[in-house]
C-alpha atoms as a PDB file:
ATOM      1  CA  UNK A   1     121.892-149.525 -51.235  1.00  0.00           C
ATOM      2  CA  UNK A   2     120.966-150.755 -54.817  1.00  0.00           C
ATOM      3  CA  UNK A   3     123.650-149.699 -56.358  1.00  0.00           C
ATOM      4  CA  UNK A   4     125.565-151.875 -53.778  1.00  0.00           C
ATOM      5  CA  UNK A   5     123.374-154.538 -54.394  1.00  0.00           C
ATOM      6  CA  UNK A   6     123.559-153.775 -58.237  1.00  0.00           C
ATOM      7  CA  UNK A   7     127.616-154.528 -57.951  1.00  0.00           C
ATOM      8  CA  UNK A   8     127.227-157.614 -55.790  1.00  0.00           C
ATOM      9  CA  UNK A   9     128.846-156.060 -52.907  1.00  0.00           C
ATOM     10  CA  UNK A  10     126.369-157.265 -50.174  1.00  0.00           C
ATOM     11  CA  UNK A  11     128.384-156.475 -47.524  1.00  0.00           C
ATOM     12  CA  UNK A  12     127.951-152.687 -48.116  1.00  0.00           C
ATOM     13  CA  UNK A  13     124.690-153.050 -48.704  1.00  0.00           C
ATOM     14  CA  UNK A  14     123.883-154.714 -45.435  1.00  0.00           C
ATOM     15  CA  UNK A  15     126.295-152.193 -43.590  1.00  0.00           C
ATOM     16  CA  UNK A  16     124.090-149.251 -45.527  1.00  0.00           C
ATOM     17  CA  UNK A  17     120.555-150.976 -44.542  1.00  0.00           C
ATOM     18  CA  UNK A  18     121.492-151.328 -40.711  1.00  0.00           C
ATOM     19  CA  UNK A  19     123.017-147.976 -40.861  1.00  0.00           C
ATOM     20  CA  UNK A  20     119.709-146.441 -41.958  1.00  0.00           C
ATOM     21  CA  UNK A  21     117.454-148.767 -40.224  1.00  0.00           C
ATOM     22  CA  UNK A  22     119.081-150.537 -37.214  1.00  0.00           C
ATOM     23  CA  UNK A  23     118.068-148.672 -33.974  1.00  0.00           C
ATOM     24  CA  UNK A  24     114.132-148.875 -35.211  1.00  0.00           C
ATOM     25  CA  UNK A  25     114.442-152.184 -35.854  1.00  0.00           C
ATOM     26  CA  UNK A  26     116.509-153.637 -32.982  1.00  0.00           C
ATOM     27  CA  UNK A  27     114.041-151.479 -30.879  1.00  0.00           C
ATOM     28  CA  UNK A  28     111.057-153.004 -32.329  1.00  0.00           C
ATOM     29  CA  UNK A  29     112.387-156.853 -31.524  1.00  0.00           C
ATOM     30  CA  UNK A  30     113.417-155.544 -27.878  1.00  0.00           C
ATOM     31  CA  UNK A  31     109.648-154.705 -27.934  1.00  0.00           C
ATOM     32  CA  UNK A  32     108.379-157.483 -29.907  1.00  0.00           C
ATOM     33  CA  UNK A  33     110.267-159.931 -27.601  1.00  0.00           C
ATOM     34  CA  UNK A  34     109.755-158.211 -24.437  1.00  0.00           C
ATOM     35  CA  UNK A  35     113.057-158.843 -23.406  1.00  0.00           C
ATOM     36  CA  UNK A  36     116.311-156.578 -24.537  1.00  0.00           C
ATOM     37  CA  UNK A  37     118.349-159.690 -25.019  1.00  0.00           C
ATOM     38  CA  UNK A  38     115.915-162.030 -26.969  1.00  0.00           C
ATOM     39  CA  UNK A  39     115.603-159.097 -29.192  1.00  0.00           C
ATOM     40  CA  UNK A  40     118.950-158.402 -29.149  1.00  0.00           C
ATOM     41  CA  UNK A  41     119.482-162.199 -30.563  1.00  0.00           C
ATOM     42  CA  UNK A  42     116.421-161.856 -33.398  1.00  0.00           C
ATOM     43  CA  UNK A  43     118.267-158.598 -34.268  1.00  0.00           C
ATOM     44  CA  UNK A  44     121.751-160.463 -34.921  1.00  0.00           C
ATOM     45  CA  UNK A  45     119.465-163.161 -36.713  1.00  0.00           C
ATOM     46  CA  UNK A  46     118.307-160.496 -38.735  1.00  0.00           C
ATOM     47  CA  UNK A  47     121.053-158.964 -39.608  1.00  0.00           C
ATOM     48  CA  UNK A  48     122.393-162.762 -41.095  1.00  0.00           C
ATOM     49  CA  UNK A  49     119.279-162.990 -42.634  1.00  0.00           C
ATOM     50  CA  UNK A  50     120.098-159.464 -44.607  1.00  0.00           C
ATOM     51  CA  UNK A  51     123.175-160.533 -45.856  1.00  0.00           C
ATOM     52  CA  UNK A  52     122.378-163.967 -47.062  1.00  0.00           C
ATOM     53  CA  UNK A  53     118.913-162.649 -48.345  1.00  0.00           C
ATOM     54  CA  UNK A  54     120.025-159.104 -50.589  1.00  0.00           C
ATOM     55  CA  UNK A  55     121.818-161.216 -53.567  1.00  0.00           C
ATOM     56  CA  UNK A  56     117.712-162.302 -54.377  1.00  0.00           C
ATOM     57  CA  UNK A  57     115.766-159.053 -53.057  1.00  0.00           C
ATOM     58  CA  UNK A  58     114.206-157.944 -55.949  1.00  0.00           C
ATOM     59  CA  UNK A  59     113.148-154.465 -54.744  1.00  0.00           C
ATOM     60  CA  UNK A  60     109.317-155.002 -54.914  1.00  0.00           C
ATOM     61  CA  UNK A  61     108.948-152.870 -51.856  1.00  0.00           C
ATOM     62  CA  UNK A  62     110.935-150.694 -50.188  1.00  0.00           C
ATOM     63  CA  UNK A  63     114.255-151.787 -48.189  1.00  0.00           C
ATOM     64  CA  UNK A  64     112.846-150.593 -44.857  1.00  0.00           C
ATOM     65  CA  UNK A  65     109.717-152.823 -45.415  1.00  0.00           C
ATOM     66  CA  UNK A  66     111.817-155.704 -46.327  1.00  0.00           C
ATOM     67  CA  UNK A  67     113.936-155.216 -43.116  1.00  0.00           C
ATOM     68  CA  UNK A  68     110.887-155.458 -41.139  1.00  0.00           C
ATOM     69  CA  UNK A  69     109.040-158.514 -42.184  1.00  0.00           C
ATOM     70  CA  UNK A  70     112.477-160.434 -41.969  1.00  0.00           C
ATOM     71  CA  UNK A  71     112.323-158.869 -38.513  1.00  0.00           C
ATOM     72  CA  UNK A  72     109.198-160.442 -38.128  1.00  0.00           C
ATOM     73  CA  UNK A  73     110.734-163.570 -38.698  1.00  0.00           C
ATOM     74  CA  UNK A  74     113.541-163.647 -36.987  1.00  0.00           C
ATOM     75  CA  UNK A  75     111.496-162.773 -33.836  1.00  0.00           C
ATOM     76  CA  UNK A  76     109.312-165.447 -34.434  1.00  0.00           C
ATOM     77  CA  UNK A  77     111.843-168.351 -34.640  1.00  0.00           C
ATOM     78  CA  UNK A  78     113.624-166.392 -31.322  1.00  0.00           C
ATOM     79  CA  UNK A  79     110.142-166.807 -30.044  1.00  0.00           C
ATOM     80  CA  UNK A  80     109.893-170.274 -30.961  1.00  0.00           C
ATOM     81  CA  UNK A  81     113.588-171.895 -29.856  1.00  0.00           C
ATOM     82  CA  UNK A  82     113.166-172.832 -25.958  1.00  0.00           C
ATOM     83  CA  UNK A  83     116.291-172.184 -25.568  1.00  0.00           C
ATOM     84  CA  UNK A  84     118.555-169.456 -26.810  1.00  0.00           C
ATOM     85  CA  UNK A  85     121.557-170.906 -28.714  1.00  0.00           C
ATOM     86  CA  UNK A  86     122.944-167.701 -29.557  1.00  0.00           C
ATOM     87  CA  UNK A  87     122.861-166.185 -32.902  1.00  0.00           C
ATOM     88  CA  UNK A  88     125.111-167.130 -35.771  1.00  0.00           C
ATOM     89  CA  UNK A  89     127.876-165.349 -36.105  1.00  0.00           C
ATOM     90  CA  UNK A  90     128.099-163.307 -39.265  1.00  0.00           C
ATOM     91  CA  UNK A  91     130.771-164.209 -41.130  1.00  0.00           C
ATOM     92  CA  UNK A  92     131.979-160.576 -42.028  1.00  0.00           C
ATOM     93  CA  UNK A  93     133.525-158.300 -39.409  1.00  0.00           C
ATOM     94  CA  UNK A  94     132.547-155.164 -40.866  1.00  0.00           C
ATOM     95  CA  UNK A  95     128.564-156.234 -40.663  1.00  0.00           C
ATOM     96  CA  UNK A  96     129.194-157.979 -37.546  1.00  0.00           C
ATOM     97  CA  UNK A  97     130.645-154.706 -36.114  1.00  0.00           C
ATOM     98  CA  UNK A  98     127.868-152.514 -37.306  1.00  0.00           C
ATOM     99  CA  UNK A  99     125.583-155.071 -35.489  1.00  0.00           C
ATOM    100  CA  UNK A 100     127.431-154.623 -32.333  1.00  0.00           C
ATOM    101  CA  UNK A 101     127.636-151.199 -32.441  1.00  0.00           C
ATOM    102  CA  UNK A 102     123.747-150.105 -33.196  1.00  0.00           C
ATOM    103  CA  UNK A 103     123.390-152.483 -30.036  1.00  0.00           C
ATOM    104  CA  UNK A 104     125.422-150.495 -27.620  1.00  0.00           C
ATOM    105  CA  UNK A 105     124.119-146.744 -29.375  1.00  0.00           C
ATOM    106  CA  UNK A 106     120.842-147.506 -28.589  1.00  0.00           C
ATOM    107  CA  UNK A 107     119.744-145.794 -25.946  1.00  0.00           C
ATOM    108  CA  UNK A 108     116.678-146.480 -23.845  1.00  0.00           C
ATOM    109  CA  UNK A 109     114.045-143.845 -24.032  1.00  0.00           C
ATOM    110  CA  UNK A 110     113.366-141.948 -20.932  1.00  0.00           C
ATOM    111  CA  UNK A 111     109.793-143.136 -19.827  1.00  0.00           C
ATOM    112  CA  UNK A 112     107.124-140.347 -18.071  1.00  0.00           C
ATOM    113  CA  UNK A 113     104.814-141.772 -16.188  1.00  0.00           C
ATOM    114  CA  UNK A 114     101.659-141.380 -18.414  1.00  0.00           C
ATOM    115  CA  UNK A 115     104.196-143.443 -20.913  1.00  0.00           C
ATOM    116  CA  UNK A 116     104.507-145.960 -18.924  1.00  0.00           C
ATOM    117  CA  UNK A 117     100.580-146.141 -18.207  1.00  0.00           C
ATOM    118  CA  UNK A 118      99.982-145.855 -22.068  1.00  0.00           C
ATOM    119  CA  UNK A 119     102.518-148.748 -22.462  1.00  0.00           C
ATOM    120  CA  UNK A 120     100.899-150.513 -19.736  1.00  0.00           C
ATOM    121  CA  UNK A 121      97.322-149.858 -22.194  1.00  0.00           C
ATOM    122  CA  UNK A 122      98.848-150.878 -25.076  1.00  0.00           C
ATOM    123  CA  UNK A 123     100.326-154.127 -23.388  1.00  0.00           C
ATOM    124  CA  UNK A 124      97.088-155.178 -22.868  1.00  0.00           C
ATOM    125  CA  UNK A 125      96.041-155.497 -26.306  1.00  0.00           C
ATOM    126  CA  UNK A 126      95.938-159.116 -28.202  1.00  0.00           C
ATOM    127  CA  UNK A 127      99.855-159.203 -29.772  1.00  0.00           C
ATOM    128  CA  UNK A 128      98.546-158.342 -33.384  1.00  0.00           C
ATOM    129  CA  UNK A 129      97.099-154.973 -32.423  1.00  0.00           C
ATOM    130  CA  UNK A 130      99.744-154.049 -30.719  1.00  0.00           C
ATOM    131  CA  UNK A 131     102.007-154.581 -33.679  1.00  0.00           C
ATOM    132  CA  UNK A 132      99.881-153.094 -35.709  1.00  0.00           C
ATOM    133  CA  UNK A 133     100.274-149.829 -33.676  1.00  0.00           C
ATOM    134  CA  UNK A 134     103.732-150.152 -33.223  1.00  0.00           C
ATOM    135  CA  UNK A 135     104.367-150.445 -37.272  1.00  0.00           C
ATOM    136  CA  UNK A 136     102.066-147.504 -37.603  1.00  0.00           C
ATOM    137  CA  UNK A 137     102.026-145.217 -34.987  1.00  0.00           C
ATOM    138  CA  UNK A 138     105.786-145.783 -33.654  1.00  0.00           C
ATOM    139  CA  UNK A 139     107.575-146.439 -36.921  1.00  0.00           C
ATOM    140  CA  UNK A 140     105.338-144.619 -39.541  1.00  0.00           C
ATOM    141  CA  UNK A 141     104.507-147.297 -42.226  1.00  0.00           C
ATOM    142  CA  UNK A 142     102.477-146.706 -44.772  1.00  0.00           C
ATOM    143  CA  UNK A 143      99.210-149.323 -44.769  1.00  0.00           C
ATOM    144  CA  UNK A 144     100.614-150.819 -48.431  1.00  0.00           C
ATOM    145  CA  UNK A 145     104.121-151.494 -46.369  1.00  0.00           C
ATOM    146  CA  UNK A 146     101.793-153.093 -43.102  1.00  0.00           C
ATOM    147  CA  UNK A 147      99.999-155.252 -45.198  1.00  0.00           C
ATOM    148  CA  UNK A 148     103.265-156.657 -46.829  1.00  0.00           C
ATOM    149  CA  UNK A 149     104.929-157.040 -43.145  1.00  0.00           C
ATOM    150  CA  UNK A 150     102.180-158.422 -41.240  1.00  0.00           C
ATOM    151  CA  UNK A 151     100.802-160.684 -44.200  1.00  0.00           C
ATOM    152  CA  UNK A 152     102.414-163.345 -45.294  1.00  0.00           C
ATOM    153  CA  UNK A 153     101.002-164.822 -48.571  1.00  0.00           C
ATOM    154  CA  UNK A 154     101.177-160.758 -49.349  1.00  0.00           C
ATOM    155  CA  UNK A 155     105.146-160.026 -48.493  1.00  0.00           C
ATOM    156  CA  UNK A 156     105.583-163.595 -50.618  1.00  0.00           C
ATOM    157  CA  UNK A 157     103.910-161.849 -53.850  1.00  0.00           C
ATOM    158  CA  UNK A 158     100.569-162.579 -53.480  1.00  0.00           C
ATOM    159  CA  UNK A 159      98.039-160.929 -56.333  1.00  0.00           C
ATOM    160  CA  UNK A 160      97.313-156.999 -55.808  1.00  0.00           C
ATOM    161  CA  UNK A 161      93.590-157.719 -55.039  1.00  0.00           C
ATOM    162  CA  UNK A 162      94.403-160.144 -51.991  1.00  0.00           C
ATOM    163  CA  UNK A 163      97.163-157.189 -50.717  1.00  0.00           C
ATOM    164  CA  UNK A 164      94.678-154.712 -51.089  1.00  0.00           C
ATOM    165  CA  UNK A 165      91.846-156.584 -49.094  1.00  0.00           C
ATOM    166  CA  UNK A 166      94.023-156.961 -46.457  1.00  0.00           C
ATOM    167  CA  UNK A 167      95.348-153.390 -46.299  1.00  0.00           C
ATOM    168  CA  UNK A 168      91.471-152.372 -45.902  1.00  0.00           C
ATOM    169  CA  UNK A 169      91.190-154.863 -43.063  1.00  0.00           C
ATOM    170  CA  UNK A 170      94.409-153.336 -41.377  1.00  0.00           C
ATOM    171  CA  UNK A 171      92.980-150.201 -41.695  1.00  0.00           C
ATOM    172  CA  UNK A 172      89.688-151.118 -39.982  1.00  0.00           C
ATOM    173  CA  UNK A 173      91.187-153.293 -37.792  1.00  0.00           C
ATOM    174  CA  UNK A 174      93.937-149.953 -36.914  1.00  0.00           C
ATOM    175  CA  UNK A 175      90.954-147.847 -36.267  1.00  0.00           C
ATOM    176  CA  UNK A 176      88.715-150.615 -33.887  1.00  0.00           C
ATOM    177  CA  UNK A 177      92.478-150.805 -31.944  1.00  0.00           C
ATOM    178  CA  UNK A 178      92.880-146.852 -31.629  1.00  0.00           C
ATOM    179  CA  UNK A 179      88.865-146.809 -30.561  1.00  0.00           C
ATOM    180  CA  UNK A 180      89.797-149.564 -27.871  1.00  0.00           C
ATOM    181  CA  UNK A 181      93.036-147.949 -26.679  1.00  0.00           C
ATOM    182  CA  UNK A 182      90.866-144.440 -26.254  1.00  0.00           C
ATOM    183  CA  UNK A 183      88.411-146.105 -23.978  1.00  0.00           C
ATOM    184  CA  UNK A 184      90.993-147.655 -21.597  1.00  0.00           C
ATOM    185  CA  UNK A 185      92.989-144.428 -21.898  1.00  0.00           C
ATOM    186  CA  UNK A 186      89.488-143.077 -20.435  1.00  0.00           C
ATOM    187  CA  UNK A 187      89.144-145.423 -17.778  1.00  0.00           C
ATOM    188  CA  UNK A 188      92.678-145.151 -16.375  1.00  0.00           C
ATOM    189  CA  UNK A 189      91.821-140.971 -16.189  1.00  0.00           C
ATOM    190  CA  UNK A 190      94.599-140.709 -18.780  1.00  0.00           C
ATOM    191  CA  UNK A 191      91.412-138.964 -20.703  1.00  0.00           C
ATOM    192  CA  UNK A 192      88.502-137.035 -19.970  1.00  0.00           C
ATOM    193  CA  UNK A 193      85.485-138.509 -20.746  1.00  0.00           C
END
């Protein structure tokens, strides 16, 4: 992927960063959103805002954690519009067929019904824990790439000592959230007690 980027061929690089991170992504907007094709939108927003945003990525994290704080954003202004316009269409086919093929490969995951209660727990937390769990638990970030995704004045290059602080409140804040989660887990009889 850098060396793409290195020779200015951003399409290849976008095909290579959907290719390794596309189904985790476009299922964490169908999550985020709550709703397969909001998330389906954000992830074709995304995967726009890839391409038009490599040429200036400077590689101060990782790709994946880059990926996911544009994700952020793309679910946020998919959140915001009261109407869904329909994403713009990326102006290379190769990317755009990537896009549309991630979409149809992803398959939904077959649900128990103690997932579904556990969902059904987790729904019920404010929105910030439950991303919070989902970057952590679900996707396996480390707390350094958390702090960058779900802080802004952080993933904008904000001092190491402001980064860090928040990265110890994630942490505390991740282990209030699991405490939480065990006690409803409890109360449902998901647990013993």
């Amino acid at each position: 992927m850098r060396d793409a980027c290195a020779a200015g061929d951003v399409n290849l690089a976008t095909t290579l960063l959907l290719e390794a991170y596309g189904p985790e992504l476009l299922g964490f907007l169908r999550w985020l959103l709550r709703d397969p094709v909001r998330g389906d939108e954000a992830f074709s927003d995304l995967a726009l805002d890839v391409w038009r945003g490599l040429p200036g990525f400077d590689w101060r994290c990782s790709g994946r954690t880059w990926l996911y704080v544009l994700a952020r954003r793309a679910a946020a202004r998919v959140a915001r519009a009261q109407r869904g316009s329909g994403a713009l269409p990326l102006t290379d086919s190769v990317v755009s067929d990537v896009v549309q093929r991630l979409r149809t490969e992803t398959a939904p995951h077959l649900r128990t019904d103690i997932k579904n209660e556990v969902r059904r727990l987790r729904d019920s937390l404010p929105e910030e824990d439950q991303v919070l769990l989902v970057l952590r638990v679900d996707r396996g970030l480390s707390w350094r790439e958390i702090s960058l995704v779900m802080g802004e004045d952080a993933a904008e290059g904000a001092d190491e000592e402001a980064r860090v602080t928040l990265e110890a409140r994630l942490r505390k804040r991740f282990q209030l959230v699991k405490e939480r989660l065990r006690e409803l887990a409890e109360e449902a009889g998901l647990l013993p007690r």
